[in-house]
C-alpha atoms as a PDB file:
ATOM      1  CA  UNK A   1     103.349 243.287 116.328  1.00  0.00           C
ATOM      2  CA  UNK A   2     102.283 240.748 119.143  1.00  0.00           C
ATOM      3  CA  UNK A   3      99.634 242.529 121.939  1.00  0.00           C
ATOM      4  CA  UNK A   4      98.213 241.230 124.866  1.00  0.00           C
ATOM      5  CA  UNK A   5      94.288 241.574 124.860  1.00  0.00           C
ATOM      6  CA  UNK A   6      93.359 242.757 128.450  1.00  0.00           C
ATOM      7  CA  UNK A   7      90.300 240.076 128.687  1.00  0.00           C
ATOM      8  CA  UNK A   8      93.535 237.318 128.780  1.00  0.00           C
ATOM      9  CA  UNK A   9      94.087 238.910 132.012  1.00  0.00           C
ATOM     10  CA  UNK A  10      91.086 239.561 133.631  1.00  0.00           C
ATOM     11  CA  UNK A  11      91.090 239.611 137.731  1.00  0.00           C
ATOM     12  CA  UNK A  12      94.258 241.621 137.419  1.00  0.00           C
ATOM     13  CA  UNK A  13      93.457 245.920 138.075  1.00  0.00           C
ATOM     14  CA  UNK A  14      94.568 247.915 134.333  1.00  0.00           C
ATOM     15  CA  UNK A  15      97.925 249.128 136.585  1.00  0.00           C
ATOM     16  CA  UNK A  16      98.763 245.370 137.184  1.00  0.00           C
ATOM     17  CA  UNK A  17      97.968 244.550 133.527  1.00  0.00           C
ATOM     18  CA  UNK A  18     100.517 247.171 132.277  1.00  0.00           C
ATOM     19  CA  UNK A  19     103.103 245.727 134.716  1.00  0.00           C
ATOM     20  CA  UNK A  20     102.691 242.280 133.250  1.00  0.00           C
ATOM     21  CA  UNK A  21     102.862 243.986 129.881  1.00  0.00           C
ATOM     22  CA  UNK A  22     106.067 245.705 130.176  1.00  0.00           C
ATOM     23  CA  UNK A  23     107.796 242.545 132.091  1.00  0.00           C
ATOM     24  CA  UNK A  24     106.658 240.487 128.795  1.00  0.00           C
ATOM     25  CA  UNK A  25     108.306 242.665 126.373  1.00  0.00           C
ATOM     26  CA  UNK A  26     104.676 242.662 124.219  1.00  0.00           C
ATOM     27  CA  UNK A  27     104.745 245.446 121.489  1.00  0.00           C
ATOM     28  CA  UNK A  28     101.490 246.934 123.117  1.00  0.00           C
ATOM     29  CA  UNK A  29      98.046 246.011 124.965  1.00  0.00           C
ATOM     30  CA  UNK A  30      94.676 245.250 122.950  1.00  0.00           C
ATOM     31  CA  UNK A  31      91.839 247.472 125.390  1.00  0.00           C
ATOM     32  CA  UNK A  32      88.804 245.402 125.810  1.00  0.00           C
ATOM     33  CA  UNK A  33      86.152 248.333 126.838  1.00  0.00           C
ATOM     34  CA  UNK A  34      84.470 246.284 129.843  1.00  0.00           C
ATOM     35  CA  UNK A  35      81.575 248.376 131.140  1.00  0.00           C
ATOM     36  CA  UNK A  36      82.078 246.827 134.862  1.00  0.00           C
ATOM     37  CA  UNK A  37      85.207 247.861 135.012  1.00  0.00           C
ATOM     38  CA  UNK A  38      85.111 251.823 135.258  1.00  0.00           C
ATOM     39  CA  UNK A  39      89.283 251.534 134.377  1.00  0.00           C
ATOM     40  CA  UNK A  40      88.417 250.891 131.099  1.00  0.00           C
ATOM     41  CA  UNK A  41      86.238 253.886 130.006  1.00  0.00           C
ATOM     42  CA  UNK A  42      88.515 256.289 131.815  1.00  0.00           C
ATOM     43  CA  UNK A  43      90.824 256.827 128.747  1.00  0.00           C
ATOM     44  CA  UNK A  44      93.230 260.305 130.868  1.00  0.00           C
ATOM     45  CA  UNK A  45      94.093 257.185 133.522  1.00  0.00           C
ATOM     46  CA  UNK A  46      94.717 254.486 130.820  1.00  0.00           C
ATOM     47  CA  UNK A  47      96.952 257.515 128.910  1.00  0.00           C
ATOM     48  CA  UNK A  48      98.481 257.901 132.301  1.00  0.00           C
ATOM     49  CA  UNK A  49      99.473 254.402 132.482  1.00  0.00           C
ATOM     50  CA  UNK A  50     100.540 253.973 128.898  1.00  0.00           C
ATOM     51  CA  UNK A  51     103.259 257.167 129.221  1.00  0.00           C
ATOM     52  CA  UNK A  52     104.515 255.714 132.395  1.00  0.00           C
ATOM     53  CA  UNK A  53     104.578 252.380 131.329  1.00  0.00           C
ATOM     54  CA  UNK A  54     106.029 253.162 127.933  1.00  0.00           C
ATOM     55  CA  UNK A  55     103.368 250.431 127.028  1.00  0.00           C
ATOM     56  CA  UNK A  56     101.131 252.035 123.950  1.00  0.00           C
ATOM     57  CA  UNK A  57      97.569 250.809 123.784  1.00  0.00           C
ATOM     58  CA  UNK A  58      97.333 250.257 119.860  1.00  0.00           C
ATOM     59  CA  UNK A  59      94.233 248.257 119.741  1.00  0.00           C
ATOM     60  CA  UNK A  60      90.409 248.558 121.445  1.00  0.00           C
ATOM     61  CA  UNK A  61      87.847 245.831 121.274  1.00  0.00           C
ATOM     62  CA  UNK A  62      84.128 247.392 122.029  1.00  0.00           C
ATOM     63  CA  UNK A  63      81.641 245.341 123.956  1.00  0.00           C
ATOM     64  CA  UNK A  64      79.579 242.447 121.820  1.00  0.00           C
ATOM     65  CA  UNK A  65      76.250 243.958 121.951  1.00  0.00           C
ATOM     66  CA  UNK A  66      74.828 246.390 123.869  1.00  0.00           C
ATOM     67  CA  UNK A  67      76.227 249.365 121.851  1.00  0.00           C
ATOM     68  CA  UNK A  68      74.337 252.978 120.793  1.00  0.00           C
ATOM     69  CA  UNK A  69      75.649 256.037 119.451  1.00  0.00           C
ATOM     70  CA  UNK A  70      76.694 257.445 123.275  1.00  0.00           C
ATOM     71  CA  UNK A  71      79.320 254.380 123.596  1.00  0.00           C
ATOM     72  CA  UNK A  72      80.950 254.492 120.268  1.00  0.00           C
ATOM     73  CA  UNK A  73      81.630 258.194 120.489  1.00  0.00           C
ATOM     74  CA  UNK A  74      82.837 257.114 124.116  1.00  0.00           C
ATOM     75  CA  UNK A  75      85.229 254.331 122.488  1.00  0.00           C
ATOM     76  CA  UNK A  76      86.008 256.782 120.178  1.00  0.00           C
ATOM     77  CA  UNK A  77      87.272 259.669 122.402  1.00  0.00           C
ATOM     78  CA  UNK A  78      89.397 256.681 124.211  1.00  0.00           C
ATOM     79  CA  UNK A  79      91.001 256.044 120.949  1.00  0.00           C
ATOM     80  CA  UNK A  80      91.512 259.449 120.048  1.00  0.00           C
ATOM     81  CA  UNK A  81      93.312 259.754 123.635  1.00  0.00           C
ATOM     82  CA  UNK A  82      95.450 256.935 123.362  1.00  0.00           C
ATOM     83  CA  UNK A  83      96.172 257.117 119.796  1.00  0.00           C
ATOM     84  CA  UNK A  84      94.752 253.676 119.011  1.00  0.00           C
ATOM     85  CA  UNK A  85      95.349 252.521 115.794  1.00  0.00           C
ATOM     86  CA  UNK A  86      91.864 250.140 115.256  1.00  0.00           C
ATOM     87  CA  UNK A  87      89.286 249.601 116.812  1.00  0.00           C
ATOM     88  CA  UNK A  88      87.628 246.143 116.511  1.00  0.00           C
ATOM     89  CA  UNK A  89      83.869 246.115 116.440  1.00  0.00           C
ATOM     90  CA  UNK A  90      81.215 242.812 116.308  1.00  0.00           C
ATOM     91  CA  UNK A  91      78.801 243.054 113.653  1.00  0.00           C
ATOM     92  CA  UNK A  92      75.023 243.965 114.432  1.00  0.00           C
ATOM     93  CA  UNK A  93      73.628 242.175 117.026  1.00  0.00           C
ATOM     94  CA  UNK A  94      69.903 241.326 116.300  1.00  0.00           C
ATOM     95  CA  UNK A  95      69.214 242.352 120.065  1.00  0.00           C
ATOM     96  CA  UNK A  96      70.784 246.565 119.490  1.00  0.00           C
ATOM     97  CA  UNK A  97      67.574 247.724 117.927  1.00  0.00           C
ATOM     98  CA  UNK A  98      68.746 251.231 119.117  1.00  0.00           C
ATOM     99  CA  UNK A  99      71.260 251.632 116.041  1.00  0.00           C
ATOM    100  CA  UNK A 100      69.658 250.776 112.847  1.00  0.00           C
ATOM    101  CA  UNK A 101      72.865 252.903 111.064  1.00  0.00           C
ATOM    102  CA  UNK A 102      75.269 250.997 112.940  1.00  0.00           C
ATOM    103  CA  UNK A 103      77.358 250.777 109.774  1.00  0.00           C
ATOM    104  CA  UNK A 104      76.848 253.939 108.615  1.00  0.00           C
ATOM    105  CA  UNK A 105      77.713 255.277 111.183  1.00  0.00           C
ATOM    106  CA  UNK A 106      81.109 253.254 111.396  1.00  0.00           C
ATOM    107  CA  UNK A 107      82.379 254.466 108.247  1.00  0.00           C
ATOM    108  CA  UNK A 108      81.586 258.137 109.342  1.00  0.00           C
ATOM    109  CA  UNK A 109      83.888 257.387 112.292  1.00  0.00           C
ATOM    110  CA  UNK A 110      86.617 255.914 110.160  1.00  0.00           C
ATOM    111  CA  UNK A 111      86.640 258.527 107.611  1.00  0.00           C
ATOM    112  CA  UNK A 112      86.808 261.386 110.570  1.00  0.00           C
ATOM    113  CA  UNK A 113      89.880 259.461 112.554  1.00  0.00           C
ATOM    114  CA  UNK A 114      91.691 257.898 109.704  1.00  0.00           C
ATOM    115  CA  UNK A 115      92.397 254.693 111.665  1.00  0.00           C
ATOM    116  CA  UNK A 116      91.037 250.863 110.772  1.00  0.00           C
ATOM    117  CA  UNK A 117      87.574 250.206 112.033  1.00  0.00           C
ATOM    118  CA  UNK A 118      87.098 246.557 111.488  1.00  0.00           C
ATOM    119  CA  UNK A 119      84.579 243.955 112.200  1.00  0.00           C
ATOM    120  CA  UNK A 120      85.522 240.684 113.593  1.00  0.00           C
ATOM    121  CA  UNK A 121      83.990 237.387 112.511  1.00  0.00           C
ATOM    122  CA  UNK A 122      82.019 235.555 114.671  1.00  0.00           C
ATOM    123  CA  UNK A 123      80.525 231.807 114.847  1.00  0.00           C
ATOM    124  CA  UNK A 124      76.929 232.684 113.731  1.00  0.00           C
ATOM    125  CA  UNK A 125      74.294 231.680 116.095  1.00  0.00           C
ATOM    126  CA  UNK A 126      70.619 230.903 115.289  1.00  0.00           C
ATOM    127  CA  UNK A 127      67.363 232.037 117.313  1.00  0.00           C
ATOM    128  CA  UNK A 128      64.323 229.569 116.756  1.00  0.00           C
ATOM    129  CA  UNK A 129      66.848 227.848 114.063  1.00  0.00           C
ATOM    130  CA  UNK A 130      66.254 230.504 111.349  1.00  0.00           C
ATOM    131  CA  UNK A 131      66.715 233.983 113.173  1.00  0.00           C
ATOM    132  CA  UNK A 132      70.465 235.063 112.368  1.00  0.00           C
ATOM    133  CA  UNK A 133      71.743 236.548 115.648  1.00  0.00           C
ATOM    134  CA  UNK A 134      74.122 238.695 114.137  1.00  0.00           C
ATOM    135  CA  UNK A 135      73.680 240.562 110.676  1.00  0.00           C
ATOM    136  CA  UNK A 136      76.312 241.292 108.002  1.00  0.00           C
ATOM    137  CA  UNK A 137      78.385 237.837 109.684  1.00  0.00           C
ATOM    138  CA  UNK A 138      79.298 236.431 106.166  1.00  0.00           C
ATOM    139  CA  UNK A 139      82.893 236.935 106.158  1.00  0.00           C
ATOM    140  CA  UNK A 140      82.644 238.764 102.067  1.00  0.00           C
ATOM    141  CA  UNK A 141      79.786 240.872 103.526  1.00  0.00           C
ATOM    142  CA  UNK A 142      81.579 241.333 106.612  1.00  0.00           C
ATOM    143  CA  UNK A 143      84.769 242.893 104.662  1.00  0.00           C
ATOM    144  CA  UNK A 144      82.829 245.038 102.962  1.00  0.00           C
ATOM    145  CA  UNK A 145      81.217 247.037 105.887  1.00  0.00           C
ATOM    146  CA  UNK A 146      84.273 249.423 106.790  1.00  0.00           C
ATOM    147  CA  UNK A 147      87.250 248.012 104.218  1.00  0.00           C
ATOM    148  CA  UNK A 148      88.267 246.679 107.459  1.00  0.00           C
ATOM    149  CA  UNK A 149      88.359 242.937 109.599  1.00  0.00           C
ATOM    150  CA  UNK A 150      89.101 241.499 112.218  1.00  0.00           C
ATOM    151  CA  UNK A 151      90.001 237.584 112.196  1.00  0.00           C
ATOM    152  CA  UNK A 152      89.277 235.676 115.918  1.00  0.00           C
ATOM    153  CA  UNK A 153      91.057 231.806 114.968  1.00  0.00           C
ATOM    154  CA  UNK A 154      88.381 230.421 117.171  1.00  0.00           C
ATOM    155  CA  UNK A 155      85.470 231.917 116.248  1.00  0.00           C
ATOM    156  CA  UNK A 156      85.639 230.768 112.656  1.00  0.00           C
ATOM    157  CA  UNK A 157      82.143 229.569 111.886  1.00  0.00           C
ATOM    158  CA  UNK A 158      82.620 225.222 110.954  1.00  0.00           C
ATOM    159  CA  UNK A 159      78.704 225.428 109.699  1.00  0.00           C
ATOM    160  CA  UNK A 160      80.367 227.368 106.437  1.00  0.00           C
ATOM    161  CA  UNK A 161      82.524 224.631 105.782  1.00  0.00           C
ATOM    162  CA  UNK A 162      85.134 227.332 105.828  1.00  0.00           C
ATOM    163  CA  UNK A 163      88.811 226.569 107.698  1.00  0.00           C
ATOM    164  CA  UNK A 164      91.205 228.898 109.018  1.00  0.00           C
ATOM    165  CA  UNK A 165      93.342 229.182 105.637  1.00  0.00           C
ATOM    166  CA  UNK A 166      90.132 229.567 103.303  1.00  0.00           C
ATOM    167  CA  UNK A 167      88.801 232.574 106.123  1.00  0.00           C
ATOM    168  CA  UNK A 168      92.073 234.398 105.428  1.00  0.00           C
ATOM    169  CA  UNK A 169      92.348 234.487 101.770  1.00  0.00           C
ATOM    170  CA  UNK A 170      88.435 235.477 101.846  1.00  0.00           C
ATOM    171  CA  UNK A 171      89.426 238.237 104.584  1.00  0.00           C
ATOM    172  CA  UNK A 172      92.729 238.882 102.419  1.00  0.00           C
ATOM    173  CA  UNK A 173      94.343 242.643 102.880  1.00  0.00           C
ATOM    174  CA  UNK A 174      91.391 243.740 104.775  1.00  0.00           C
ATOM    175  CA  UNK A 175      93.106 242.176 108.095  1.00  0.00           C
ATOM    176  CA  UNK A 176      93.980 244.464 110.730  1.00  0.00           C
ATOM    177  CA  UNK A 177      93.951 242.349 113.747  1.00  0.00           C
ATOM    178  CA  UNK A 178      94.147 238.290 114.677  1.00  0.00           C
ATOM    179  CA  UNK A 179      93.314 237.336 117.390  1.00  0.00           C
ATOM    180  CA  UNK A 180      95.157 234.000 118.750  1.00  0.00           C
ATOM    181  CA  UNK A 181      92.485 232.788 120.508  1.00  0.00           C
ATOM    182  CA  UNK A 182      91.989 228.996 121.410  1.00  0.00           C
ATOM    183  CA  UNK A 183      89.020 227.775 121.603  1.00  0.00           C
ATOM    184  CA  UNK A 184      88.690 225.362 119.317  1.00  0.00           C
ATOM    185  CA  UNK A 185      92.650 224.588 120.077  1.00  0.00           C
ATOM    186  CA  UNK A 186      94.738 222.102 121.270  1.00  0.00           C
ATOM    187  CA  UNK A 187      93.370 219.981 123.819  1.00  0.00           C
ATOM    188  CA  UNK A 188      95.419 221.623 126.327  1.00  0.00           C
ATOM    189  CA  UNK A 189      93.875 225.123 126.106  1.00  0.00           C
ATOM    190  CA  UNK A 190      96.762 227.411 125.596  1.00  0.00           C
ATOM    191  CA  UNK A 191      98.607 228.603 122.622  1.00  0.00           C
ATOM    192  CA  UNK A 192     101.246 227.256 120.940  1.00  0.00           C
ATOM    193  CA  UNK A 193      99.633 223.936 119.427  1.00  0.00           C
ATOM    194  CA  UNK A 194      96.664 223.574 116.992  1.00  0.00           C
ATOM    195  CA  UNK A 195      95.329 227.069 116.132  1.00  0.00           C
ATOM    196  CA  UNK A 196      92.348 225.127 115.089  1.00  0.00           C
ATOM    197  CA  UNK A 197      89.310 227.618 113.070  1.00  0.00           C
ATOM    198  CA  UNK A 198      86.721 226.008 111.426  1.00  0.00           C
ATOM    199  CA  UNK A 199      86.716 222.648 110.152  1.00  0.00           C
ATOM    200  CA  UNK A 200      90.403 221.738 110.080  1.00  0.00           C
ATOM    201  CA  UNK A 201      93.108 221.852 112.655  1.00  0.00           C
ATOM    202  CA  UNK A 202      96.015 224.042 111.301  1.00  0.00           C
ATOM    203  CA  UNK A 203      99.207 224.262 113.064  1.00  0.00           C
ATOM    204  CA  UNK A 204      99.685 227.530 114.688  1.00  0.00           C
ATOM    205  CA  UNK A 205     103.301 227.803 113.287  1.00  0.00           C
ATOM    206  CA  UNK A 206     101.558 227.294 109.793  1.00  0.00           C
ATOM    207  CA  UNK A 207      99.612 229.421 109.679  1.00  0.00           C
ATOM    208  CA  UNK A 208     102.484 232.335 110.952  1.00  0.00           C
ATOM    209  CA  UNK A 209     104.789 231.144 108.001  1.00  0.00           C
ATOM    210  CA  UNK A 210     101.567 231.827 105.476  1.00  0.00           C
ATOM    211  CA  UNK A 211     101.223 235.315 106.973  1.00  0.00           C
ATOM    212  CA  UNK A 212     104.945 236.179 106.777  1.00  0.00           C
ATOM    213  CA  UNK A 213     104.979 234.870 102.856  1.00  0.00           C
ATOM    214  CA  UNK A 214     101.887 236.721 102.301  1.00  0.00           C
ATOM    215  CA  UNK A 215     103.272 239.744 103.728  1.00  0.00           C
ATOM    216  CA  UNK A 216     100.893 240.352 106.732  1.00  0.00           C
ATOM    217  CA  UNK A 217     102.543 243.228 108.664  1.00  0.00           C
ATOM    218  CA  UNK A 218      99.267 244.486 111.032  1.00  0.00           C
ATOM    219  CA  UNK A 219      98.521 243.326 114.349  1.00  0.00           C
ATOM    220  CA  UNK A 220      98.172 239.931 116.498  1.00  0.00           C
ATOM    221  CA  UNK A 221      96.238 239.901 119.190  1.00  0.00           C
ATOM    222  CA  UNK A 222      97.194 236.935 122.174  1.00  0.00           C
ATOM    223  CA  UNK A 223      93.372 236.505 123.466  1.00  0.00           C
ATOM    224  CA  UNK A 224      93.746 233.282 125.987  1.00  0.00           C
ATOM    225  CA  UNK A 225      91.498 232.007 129.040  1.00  0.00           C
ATOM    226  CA  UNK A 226      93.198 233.788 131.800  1.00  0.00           C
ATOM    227  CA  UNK A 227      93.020 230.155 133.753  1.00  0.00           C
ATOM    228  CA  UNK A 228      94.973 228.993 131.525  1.00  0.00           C
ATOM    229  CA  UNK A 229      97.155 231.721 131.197  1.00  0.00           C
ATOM    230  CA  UNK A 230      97.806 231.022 134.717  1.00  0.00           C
ATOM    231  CA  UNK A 231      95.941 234.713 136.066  1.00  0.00           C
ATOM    232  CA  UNK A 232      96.570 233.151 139.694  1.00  0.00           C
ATOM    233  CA  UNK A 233     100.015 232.827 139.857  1.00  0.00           C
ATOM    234  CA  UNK A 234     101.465 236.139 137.900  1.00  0.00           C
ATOM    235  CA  UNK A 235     104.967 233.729 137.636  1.00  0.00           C
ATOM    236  CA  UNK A 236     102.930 231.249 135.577  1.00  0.00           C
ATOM    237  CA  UNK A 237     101.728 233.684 134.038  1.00  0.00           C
ATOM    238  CA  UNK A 238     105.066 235.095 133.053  1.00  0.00           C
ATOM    239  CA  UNK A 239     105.948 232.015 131.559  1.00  0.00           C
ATOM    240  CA  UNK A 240     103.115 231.305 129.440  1.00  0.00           C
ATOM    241  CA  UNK A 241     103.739 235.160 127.884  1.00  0.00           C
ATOM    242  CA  UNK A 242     106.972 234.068 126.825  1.00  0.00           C
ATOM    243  CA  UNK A 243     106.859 230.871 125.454  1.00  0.00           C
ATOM    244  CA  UNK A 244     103.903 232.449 123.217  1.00  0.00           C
ATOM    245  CA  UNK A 245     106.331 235.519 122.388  1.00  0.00           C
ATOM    246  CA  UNK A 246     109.088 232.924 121.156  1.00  0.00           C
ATOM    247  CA  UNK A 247     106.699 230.597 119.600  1.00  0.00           C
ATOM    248  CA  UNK A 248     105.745 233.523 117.523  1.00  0.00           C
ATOM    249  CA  UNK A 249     109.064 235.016 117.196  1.00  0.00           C
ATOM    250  CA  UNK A 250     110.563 231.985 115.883  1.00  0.00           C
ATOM    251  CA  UNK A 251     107.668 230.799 113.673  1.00  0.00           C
ATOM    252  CA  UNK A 252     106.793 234.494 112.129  1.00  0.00           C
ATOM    253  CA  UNK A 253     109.374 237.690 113.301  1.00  0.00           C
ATOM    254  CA  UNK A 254     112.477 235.431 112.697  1.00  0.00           C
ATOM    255  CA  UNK A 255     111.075 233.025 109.525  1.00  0.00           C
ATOM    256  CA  UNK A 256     112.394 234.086 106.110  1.00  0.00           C
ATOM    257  CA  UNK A 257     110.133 232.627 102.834  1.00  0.00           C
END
């Protein structure tokens, strides 16, 4: 199933976003809780929108950092609401001192909803060269936190040496989300082209046929700039959405190993 991460629209209100999102013919919308934008965290008017729309929000991305118990069990009751299927989490950043059992307290959450709580990967950072700025980052350790990940294409950390394929196996059944993001993509800035990740520059339609043989059947994620999406213009906009949707329709929905 192909969503459209909210953050690939930002500028546009949540009613406008579910507009675009129903014109596009996306299976669903990937929530990115943004704390300045009240919309978000107000999960009776997203549920609104979502029965109106006939637009499900399957997916919620919490914040980077910044989180303590009060927010997850905010995210939480948003998911509950909307009947989310995963939530996507970052690992511990060095700077939330306020949730030594961040973990722990993750799996507690995932064991009481019975949906996937994953953790993303993310390009690790260094403070004063040596300080890691996020903990549990290695993708095996990362895996291991909830049973569940998250893979971002353009996040894919090139000081590992690791690529986009190698990230995957490592990751293996313990993918719940990917998120086409494009970063470190074609030249250009927008998906289709070089889905890029790490130290090699796949093609995106690659890496779909790998996932189809493989048998990947959870979610994608379309996480773009929303300049280049084109968040000015909503008929650029429009267009972008859809050669995307029959890039990946052709390359993945449609291809038979």
């Amino acid at each position: 199933m192909l969503l459209l991460s909210t953050s690939s629209l930002k500028g546009y209100g949540i009613h406008k976003i579910f507009t675009i999102v129903k014109k596009s013919g996306y299976d669903g919308i990937d929530l990115v809780i943004d704390e300045k934008n009240y919309d978000t965290l107000d999960e009776v008017y997203l549920n609104d929108l979502s029965q109106a729309f006939k637009v499900p929000i399957l997916s919620i991305t919490a914040p980077e950092k910044g989180l303590n118990k009060t927010k997850i069990d905010k995210i939480v009751k948003i998911a509950e609401t909307l009947n989310a299927q995963v939530i996507n989490f970052f690992p511990p950043h060095i700077s939330d001192k306020s949730m030594p059992n961040f973990t722990k307290y993750l799996n507690k959450i995932k064991k009481d909803l019975k949906i996937s709580i994953t953790l993303q990967n993310v390009e690790q950072k260094f403070m004063l060269f040596v300080i890691a700025e996020y903990k549990n980052a290695n993708l095996l350790e990362l895996k291991k936190i909830t049973g569940d990940s998250a893979l971002n294409i353009s996040s894919i950390d090139k000081t590992t040496g690791i690529d986009l394929i190698k990230a995957t196996d490592m990751l293996g059944g313990t993918i719940k989300n990917i998120y086409l993001s494009d970063k470190n993509g074609s030249k250009g800035g927008l998906l289709p082209g070089n889905a890029g990740g790490g130290v090699s520059y796949l093609p995106l339609e690659s890496f779909f046929m790998k996932l189809k043989s493989s048998g990947y059947n959870s979610f994608f994620t379309l996480q773009v700039n929303p300049k280049e999406l084109g968040v000015d213009k909503e008929e650029k906009v429009m267009y972008n959405l859809d050669v995307i949707k029959k890039y990946f329709t052709k390359h993945f929905i449609d291809y038979k190993p």
